[in-house]
C-alpha atoms as a PDB file:
ATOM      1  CA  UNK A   1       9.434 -34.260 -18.241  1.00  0.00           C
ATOM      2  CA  UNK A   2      12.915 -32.274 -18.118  1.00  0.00           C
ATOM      3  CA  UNK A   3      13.187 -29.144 -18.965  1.00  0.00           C
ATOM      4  CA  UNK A   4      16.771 -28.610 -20.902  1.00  0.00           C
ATOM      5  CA  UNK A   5      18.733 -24.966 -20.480  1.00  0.00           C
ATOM      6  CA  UNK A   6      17.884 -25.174 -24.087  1.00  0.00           C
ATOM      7  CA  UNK A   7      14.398 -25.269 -23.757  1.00  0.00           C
ATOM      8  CA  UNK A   8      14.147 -22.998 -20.972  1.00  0.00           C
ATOM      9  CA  UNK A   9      15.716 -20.418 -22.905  1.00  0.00           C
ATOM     10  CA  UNK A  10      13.540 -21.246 -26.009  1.00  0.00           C
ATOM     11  CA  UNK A  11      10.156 -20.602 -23.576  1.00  0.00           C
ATOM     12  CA  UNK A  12      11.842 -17.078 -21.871  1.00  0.00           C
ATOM     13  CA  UNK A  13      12.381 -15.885 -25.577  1.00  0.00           C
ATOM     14  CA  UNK A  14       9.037 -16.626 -26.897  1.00  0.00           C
ATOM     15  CA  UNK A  15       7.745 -14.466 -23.528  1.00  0.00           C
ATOM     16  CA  UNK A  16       9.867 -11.699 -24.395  1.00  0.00           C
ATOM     17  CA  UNK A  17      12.328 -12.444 -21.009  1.00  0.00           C
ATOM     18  CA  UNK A  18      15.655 -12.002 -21.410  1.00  0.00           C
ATOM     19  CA  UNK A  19      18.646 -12.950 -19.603  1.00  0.00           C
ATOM     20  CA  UNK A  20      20.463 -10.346 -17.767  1.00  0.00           C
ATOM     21  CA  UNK A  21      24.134 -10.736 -17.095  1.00  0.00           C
ATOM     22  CA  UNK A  22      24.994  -9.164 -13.572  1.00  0.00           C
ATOM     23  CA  UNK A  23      27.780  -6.559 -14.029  1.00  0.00           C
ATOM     24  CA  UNK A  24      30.801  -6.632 -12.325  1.00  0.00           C
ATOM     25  CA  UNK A  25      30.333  -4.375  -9.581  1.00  0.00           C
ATOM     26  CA  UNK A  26      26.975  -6.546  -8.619  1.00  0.00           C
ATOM     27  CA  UNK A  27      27.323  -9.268  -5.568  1.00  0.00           C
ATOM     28  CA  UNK A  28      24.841 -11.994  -5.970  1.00  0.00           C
ATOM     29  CA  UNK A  29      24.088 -14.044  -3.199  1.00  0.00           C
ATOM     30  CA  UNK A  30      24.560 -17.746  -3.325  1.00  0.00           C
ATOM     31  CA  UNK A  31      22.343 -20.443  -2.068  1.00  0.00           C
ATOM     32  CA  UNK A  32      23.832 -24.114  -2.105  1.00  0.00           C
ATOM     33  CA  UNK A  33      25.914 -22.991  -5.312  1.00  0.00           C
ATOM     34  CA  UNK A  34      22.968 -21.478  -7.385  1.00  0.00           C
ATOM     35  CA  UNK A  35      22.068 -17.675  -7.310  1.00  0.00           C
ATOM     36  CA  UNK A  36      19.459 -16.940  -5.207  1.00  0.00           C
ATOM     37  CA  UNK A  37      16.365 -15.352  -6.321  1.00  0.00           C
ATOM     38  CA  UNK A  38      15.822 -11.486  -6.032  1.00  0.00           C
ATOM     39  CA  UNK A  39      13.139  -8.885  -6.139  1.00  0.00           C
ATOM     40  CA  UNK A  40      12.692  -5.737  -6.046  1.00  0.00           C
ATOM     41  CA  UNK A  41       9.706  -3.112  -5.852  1.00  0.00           C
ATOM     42  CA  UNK A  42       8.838   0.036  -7.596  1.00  0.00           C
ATOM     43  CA  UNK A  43       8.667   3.099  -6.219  1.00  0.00           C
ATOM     44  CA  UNK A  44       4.904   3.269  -5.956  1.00  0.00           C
ATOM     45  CA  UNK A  45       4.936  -0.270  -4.198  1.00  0.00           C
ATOM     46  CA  UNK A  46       7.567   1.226  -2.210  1.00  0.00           C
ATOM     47  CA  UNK A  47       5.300   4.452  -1.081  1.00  0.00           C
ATOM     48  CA  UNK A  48       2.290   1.805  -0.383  1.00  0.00           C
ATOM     49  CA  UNK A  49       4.116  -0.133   2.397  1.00  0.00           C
ATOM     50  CA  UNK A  50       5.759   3.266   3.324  1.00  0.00           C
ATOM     51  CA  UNK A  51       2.308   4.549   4.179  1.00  0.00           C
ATOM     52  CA  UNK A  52       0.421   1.801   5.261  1.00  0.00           C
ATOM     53  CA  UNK A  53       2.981   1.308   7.977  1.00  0.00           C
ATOM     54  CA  UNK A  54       2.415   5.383   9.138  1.00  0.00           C
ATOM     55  CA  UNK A  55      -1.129   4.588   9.222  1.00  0.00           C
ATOM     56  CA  UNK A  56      -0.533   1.449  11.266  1.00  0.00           C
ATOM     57  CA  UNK A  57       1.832   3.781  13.503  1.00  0.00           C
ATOM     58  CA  UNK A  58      -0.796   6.530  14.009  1.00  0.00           C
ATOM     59  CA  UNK A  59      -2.778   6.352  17.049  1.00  0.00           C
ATOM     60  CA  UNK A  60      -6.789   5.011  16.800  1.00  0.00           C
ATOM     61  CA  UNK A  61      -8.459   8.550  18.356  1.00  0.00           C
ATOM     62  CA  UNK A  62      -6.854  12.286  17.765  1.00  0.00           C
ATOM     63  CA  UNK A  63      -6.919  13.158  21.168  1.00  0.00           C
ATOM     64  CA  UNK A  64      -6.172  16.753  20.673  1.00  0.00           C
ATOM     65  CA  UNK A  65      -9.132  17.240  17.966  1.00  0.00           C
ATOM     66  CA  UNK A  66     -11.608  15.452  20.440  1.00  0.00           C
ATOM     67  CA  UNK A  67     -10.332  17.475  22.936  1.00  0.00           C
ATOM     68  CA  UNK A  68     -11.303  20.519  20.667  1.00  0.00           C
ATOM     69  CA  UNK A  69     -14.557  19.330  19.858  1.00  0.00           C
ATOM     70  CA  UNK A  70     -15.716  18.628  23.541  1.00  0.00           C
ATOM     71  CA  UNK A  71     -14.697  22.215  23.952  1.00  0.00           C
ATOM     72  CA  UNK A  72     -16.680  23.763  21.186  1.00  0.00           C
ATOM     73  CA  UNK A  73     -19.535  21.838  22.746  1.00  0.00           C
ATOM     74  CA  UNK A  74     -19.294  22.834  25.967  1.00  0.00           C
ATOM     75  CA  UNK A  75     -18.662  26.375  25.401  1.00  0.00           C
ATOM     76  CA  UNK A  76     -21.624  26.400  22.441  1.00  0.00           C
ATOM     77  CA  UNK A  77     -19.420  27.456  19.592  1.00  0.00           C
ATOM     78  CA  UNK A  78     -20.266  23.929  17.990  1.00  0.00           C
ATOM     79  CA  UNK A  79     -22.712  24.976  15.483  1.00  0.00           C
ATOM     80  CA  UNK A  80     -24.039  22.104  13.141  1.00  0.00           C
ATOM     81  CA  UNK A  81     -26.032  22.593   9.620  1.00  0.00           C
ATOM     82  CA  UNK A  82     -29.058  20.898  10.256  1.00  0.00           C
ATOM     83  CA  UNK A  83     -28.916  20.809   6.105  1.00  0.00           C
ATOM     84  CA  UNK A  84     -25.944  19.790   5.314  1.00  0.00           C
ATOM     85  CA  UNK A  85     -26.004  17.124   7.798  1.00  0.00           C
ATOM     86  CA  UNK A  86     -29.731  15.929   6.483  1.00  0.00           C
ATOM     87  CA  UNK A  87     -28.527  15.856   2.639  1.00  0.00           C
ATOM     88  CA  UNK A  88     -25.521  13.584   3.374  1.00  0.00           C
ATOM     89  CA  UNK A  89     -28.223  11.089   5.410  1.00  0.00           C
ATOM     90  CA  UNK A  90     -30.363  11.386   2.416  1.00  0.00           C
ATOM     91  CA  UNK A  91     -27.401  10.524   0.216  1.00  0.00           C
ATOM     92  CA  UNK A  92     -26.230   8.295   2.515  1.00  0.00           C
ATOM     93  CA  UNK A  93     -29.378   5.983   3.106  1.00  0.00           C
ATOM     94  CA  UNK A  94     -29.141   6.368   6.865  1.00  0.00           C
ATOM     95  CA  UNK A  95     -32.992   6.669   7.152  1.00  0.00           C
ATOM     96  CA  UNK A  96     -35.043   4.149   8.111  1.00  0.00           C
ATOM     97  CA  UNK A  97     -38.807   3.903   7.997  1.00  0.00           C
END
């Protein structure tokens, strides 16, 4: 079955689609005559890839807060809350029998 420009038309008004002329200052590329087909993201799709490729970027392990931590150890001014640190395993489920 054929779809006529007709009929495609018909089907992109019924979905609420309408054509959009491209204004005179607008270069469309061509692909074996026929414009070729575009896209473009929002800004919030934008900000996604934008951060998920910083977070890629970072490095696996802080060095300089390990670095701090091994020193608070070593010099004793590491102080957990025995407390605090038991009420997140109890929240947590990391207790076994």
């Amino acid at each position: 079955m054929k779809i006529s420009d007709f009929r495609t038309a018909q089907i992109a008004q019924g979905y609420g689609v309408q054509k959009t002329g491209a204004s005179p200052d607008t270069k469309s590329k061509k692909i074996g005559g026929r414009d070729a087909d575009a896209t473009t993201l929002s800004p919030a799709a934008q900000a996604l890839i934008k951060g998920r490729h910083a977070a890629s970027e970072a490095p696996e392990v802080r060095t300089e807060l390990v670095a701090e931590l091994k020193r608070a150890i070593k010099d004793g001014s590491y102080v957990v809350d025995e407390y605090a640190l038991a009420g997140k395993m109890i929240a947590q489920g990391n207790l076994s029998d």
